[in-house]
Structures are given as C-alpha cells and as structure tokens.
N, C-alpha and C. Protein backbone atom coordinates (compact mmCIF):
# COMPACT_ATOMS: atom_id res chain seq x y z
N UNK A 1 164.48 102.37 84.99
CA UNK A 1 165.68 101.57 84.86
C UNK A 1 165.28 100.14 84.50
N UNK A 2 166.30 99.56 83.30
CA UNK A 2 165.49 97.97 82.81
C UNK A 2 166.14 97.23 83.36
N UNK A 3 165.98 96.08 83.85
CA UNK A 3 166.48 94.86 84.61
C UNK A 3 167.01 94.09 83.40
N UNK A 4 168.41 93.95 83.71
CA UNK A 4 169.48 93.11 82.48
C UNK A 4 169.49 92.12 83.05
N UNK A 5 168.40 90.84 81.80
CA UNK A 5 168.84 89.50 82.33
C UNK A 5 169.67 88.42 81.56
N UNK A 6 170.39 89.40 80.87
CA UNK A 6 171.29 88.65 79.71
C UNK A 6 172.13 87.85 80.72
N UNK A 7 172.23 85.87 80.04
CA UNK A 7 173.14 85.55 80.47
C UNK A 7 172.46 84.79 82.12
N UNK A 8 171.89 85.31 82.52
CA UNK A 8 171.41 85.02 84.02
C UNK A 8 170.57 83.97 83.89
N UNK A 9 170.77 83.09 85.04
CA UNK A 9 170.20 81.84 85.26
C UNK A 9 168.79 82.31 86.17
N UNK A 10 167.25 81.75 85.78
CA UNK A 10 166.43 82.05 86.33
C UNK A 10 165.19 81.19 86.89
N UNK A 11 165.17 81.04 88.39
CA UNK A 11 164.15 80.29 89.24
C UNK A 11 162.87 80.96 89.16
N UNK A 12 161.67 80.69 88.73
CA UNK A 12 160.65 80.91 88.47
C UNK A 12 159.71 79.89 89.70
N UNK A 13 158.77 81.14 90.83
CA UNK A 13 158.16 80.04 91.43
C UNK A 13 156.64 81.05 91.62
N UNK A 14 155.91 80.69 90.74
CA UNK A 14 154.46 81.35 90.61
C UNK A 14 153.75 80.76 91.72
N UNK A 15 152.32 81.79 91.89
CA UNK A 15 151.32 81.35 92.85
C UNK A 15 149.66 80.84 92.09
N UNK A 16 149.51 79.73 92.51
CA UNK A 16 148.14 79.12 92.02
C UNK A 16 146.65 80.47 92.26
N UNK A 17 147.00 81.44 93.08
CA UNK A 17 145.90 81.98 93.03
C UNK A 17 146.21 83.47 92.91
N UNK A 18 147.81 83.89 92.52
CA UNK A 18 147.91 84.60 91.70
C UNK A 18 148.71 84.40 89.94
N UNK A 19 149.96 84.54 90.47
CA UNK A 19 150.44 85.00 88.80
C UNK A 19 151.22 83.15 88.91
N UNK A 20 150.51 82.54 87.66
CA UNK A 20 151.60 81.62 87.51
C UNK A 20 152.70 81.36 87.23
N UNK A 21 153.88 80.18 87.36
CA UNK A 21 154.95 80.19 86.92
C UNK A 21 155.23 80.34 85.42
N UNK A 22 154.10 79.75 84.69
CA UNK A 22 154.52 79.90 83.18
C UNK A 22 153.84 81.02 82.63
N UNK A 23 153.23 82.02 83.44
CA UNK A 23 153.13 84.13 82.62
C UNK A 23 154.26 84.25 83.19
N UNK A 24 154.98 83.84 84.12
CA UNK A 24 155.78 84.80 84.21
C UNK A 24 157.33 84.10 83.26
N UNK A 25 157.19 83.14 82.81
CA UNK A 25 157.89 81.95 82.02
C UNK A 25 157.76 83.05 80.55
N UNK A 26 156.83 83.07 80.13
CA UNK A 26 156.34 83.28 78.95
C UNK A 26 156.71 85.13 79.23
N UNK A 27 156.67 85.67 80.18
CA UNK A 27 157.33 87.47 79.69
C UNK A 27 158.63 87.36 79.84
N UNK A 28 159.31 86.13 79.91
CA UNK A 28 160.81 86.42 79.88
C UNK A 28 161.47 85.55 78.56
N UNK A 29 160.53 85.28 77.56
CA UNK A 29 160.32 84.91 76.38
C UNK A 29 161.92 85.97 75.31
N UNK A 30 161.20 86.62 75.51
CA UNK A 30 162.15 88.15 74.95
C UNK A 30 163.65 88.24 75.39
N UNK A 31 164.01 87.83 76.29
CA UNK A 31 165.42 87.90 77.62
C UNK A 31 165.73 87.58 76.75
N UNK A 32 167.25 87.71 77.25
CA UNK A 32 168.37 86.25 77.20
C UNK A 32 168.72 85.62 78.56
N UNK A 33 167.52 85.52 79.62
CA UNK A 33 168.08 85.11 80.39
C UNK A 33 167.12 83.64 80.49
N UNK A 34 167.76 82.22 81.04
CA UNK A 34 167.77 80.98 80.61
C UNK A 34 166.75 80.64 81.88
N UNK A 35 165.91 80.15 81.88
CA UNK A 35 164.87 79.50 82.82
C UNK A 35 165.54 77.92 83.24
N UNK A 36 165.77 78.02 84.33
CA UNK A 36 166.63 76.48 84.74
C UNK A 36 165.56 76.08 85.24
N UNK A 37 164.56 76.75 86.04
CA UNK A 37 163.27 76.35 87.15
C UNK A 37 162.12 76.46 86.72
N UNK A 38 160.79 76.42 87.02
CA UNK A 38 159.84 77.23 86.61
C UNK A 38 158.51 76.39 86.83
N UNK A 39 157.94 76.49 87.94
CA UNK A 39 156.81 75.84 88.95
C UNK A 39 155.51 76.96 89.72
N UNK A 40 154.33 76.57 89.84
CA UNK A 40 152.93 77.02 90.08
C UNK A 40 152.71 76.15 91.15
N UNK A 41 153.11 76.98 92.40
CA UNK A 41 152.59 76.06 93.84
C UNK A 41 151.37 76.96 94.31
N UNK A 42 150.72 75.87 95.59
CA UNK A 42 149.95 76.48 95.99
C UNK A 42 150.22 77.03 97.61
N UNK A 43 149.92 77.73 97.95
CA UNK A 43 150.56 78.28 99.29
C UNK A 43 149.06 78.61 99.86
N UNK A 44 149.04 77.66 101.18
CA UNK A 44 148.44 77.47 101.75
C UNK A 44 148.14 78.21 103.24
C-alpha cells in the first residue's frame, strides 16, 4: 500500500547518526507533498 502525500504539509526531523533530514528531504523530491520543516538533530 503507497502512502499519498499529495497536498500534505511535511515536518522532517532526521538523526545525526542515522538518516538525515535532507535524505529524507531529497526522497520526497518526487511527492507532491510540501516540506514546511526539515532539520538533522543530534539526540543525545
């Protein structure tokens, strides 16, 4: 089943020592769904 992100507003919050905010920025390239957020913290 595909996840419909047409239209949808999207918070992006990656991890410094895994997947960053901008791979996961950059596979939603293709969407139509609009990146309002999109940050690489580190969690300590």
């Amino acid at each position: 089943m595909a996840l419909n992100l047409d239209g949808k507003k999207v918070i992006i919050i990656g991890d410094r020592d895994g997947i960053p905010g901008s791979a996961v920025e950059e596979c939603l390239k293709g969407t139509k769904a609009e990146v309002v957020f999109s940050s690489t913290e580190c969690f300590v």
